[in-house]
Structure formats: C-alpha cells, structure tokens
N, C-alpha and C. Protein backbone atom coordinates (compact mmCIF):
# COMPACT_ATOMS: atom_id res chain seq x y z
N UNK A 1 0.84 -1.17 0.00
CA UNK A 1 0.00 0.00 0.00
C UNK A 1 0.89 1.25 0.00
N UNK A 2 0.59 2.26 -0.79
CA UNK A 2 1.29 3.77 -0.97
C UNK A 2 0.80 4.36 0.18
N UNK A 3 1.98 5.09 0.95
CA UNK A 3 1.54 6.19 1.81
C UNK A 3 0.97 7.61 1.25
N UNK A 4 0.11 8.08 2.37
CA UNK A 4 -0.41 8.73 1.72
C UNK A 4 0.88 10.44 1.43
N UNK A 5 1.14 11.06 0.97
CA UNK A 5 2.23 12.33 0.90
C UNK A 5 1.61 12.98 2.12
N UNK A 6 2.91 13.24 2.83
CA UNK A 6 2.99 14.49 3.57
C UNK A 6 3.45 15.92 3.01
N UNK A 7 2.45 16.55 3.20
CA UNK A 7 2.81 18.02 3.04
C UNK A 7 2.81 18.97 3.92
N UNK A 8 3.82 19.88 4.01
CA UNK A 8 4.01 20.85 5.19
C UNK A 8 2.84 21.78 5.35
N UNK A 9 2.56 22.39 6.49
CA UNK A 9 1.69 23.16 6.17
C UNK A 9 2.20 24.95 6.00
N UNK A 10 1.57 25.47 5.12
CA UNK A 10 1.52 26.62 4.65
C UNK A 10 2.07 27.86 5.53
N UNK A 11 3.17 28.03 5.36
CA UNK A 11 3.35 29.12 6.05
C UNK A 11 1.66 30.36 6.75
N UNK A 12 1.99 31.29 7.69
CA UNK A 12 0.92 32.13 7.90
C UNK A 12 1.12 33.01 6.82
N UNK A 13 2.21 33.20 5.75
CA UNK A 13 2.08 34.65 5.24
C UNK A 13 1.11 34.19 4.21
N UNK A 14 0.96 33.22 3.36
CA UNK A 14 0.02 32.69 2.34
C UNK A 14 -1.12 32.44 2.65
N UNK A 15 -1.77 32.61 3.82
CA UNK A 15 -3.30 32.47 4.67
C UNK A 15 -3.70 33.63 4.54
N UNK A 16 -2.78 34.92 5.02
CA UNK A 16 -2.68 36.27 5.39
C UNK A 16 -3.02 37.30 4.14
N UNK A 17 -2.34 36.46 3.01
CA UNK A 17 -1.81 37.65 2.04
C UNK A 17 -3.19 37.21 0.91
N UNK A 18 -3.93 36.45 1.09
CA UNK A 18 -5.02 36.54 0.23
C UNK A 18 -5.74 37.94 0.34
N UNK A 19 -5.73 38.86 1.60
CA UNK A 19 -6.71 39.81 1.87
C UNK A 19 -6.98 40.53 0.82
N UNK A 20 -5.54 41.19 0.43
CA UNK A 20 -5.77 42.77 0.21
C UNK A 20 -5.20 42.36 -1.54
N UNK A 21 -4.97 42.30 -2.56
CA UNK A 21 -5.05 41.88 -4.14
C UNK A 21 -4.67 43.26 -4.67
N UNK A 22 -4.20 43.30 -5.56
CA UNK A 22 -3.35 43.99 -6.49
C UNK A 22 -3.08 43.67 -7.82
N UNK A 23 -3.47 44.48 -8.71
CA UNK A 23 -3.54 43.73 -10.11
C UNK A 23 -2.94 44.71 -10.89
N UNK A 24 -1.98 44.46 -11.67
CA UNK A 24 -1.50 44.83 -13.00
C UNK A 24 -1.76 44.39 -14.25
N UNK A 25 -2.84 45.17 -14.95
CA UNK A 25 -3.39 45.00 -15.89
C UNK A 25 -3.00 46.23 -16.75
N UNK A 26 -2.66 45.37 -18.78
CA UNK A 26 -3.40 46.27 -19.52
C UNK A 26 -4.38 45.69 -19.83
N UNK A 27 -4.62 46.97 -20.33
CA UNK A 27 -6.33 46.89 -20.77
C UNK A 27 -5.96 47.42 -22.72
N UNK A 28 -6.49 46.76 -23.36
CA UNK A 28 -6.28 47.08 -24.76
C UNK A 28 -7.77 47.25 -25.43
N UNK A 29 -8.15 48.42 -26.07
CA UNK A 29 -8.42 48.90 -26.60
C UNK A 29 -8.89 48.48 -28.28
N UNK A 30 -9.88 48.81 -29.28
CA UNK A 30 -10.17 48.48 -30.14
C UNK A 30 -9.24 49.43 -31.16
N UNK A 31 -8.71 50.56 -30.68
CA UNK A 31 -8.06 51.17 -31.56
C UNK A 31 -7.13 52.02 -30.68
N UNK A 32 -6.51 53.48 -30.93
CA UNK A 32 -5.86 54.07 -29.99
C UNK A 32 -6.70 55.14 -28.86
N UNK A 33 -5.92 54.82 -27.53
CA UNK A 33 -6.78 54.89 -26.22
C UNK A 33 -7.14 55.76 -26.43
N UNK A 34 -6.52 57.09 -26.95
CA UNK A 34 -6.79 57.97 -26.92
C UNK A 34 -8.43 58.33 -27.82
N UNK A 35 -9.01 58.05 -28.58
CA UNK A 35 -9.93 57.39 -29.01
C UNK A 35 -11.11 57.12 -28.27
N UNK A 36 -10.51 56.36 -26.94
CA UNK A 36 -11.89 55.84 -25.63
C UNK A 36 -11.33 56.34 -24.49
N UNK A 37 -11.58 58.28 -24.96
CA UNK A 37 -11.95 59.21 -24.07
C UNK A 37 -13.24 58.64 -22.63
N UNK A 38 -13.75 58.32 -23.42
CA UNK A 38 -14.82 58.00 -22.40
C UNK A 38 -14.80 56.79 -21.94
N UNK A 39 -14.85 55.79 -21.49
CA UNK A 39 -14.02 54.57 -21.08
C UNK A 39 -12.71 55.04 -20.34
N UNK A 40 -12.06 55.30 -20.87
CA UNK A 40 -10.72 56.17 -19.90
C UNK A 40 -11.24 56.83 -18.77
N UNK A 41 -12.11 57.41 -18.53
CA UNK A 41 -12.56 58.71 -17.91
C UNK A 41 -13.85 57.45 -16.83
N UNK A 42 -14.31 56.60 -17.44
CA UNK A 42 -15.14 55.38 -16.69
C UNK A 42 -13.87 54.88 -15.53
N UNK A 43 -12.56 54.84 -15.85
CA UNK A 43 -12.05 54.12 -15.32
C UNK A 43 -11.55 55.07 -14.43
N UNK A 44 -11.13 56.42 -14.24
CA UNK A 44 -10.90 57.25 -13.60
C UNK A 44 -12.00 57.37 -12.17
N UNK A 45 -12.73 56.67 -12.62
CA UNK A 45 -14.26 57.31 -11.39
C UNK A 45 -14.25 55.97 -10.50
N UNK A 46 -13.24 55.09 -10.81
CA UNK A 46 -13.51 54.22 -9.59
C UNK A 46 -12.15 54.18 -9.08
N UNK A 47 -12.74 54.55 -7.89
CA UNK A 47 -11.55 54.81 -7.18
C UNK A 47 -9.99 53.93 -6.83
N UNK A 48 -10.37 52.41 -6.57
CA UNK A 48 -9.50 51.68 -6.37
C UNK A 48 -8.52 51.64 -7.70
N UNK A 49 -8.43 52.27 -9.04
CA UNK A 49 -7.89 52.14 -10.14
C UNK A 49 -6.62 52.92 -10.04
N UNK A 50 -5.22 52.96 -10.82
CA UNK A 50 -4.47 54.53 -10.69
C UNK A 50 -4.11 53.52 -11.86
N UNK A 51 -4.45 54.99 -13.22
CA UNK A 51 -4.32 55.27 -14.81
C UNK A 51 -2.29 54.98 -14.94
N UNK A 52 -1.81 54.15 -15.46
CA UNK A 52 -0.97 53.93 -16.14
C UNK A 52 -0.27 54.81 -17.18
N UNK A 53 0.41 54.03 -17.97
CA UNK A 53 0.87 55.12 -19.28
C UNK A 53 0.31 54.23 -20.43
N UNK A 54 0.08 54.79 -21.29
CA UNK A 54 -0.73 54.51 -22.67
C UNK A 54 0.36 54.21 -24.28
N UNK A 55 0.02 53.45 -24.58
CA UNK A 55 0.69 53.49 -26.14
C UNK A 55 -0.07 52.66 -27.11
N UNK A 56 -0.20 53.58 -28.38
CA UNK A 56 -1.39 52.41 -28.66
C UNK A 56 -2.91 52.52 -28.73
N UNK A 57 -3.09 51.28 -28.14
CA UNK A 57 -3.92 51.02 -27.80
C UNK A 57 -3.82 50.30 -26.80
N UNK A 58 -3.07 50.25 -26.02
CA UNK A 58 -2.57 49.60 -24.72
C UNK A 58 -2.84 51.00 -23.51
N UNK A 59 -3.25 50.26 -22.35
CA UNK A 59 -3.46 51.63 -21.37
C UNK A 59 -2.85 50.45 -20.45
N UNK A 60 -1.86 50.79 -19.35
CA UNK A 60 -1.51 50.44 -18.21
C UNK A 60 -2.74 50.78 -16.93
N UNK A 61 -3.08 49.90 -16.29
CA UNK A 61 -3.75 50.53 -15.13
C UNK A 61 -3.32 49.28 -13.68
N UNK A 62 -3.65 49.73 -12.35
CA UNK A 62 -3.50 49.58 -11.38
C UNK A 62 -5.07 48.92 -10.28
N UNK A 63 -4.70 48.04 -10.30
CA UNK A 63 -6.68 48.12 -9.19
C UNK A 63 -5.96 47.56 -7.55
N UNK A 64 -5.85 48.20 -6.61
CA UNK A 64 -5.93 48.19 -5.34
C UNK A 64 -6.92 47.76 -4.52
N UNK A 65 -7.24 46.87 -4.69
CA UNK A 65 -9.07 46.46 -4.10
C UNK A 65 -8.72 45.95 -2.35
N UNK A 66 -10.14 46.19 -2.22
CA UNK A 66 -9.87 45.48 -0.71
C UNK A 66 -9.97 43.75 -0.27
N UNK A 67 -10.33 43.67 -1.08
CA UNK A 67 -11.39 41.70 -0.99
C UNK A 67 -11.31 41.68 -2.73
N UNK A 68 -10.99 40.25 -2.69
CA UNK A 68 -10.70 39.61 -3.88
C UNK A 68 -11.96 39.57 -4.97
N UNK A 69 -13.00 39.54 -4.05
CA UNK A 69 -14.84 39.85 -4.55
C UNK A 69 -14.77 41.14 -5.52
N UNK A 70 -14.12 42.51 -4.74
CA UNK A 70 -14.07 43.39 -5.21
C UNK A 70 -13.64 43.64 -6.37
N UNK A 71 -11.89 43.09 -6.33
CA UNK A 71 -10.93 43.10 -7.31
C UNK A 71 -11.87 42.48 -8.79
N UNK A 72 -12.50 41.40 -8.17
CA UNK A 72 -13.39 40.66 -9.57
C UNK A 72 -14.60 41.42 -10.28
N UNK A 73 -14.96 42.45 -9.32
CA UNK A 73 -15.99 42.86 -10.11
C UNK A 73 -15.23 44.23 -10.67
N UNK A 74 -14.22 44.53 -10.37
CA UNK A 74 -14.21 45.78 -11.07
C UNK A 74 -13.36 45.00 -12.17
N UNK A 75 -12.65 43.98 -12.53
CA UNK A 75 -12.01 43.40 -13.94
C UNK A 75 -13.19 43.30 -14.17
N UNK A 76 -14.65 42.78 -14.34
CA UNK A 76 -15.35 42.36 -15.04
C UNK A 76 -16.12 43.56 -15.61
N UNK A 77 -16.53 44.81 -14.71
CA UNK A 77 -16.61 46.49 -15.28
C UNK A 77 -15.66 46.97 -15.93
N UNK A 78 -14.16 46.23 -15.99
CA UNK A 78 -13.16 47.09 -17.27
C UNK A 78 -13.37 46.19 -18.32
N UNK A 79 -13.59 45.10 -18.27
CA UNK A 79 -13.90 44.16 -19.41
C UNK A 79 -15.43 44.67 -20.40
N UNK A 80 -16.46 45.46 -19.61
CA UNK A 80 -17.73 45.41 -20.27
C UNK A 80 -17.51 47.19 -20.97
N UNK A 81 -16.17 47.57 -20.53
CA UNK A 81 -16.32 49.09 -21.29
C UNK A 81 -16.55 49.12 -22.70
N UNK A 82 -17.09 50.30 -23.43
CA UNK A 82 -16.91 50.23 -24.34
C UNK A 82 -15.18 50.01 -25.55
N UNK A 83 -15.39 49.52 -26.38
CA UNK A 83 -14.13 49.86 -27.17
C UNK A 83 -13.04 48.82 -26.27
N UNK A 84 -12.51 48.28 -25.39
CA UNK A 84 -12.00 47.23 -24.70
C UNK A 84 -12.37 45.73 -25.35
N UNK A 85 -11.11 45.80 -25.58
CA UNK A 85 -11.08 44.02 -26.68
C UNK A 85 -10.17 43.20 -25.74
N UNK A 86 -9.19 43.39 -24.80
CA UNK A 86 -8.62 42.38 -24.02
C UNK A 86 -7.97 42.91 -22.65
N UNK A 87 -7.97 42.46 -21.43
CA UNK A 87 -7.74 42.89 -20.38
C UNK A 87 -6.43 41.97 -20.37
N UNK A 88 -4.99 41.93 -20.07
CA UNK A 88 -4.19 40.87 -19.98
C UNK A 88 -3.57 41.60 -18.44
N UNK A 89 -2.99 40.33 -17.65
CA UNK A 89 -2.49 40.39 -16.30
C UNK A 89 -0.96 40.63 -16.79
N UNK A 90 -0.55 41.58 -15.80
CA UNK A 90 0.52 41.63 -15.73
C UNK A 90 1.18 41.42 -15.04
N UNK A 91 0.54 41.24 -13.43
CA UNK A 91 1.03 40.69 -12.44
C UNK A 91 -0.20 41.23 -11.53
N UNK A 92 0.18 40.03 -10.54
CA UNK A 92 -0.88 39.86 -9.31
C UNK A 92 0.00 39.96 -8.04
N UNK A 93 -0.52 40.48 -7.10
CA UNK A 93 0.26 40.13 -5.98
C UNK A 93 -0.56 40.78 -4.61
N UNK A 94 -0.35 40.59 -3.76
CA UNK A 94 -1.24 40.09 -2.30
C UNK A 94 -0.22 40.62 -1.06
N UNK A 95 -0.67 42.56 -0.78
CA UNK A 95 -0.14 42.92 0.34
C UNK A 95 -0.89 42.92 1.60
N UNK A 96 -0.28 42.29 2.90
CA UNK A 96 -0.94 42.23 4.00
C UNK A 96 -1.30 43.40 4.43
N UNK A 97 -2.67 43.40 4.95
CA UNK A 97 -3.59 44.22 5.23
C UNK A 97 -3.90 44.05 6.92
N UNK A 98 -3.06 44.69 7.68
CA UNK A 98 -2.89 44.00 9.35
C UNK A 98 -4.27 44.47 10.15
N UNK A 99 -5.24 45.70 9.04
CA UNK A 99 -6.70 45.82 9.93
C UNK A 99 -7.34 44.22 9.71
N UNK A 100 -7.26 43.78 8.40
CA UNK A 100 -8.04 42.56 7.84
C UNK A 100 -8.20 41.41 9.05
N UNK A 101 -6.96 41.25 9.88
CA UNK A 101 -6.29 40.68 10.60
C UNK A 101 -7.54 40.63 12.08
C-alpha cells in the first residue's frame, strides 16, 4: 500500500496575504486609447484604479481592491467598457492588510 504524501503546512504569510489583491493590468483597446476618451474617464471614477501610461492602444492601469470579490468585479466592469477588446495580467500580488487581521 502507498503512503499517503505528507505536506508541510503553509506558512501564515500565504493564509494572510489573500486579503488585500493587487492587479496589474493592460487593458487594450479596439483602436488608440486615446480614441476611448470615455471609457478612460469610466475608469478614472472608480476609485480603487491609478491610470498607467498609454501606447497604442494599450493603457496600463492599477486596481488596489480590498477583498478579492471586489478586485473581480471591477475586472469584469473594465472588461464590459466600451471599445476594450482584451484585459491581460501583468502581475498579481497580495499585500498584508494587518486591519483585515
């Protein structure tokens, strides 16, 4: 009979660091950003966002969310803008939040 694997358990920082989410996204555009004035200006009004630099049709942006719930619904409000053909990750990452705690 195979034993079953032991696995260590999880450090606390990987329990911890789910809280608070951070996303680096572009967001690409159907043509150049400059173009989706309005969509740009959608994304300005929510607050957890900070506007990137643009080329293109590529816009850099930032989402700071509090809860991972959050983080998901505002990718799924940059995904339904107008003129937005692909949202791609650029990186994710998970700073501890010691009120969450």
């Amino acid at each position: 009979m195979l034993a079953k694997p032991q696995f260590p358990t999880m450090p606390l920082l990987f329990t911890k660091a789910s809280a608070v989410p951070i996303s680096g996204l572009v967001v690409t555009f159907q043509s150049s950003v400059t173009e989706h004035s309005e969509a740009v200006e959608a994304l300005r009004m929510i607050p957890e966002i900070d506007i990137g630099e643009s080329a293109g049709s590529k816009l850099a942006i930032v989402i700071d969310s509090e809860t991972k719930r959050r983080d998901q619904e505002i990718w799924n409000t940059v995904q339904q803008l107008p003129g937005v053909i692909d949202l791609a990750v650029a990186m994710v990452a998970f700073d501890e939040d010691d009120q969450a705690n």
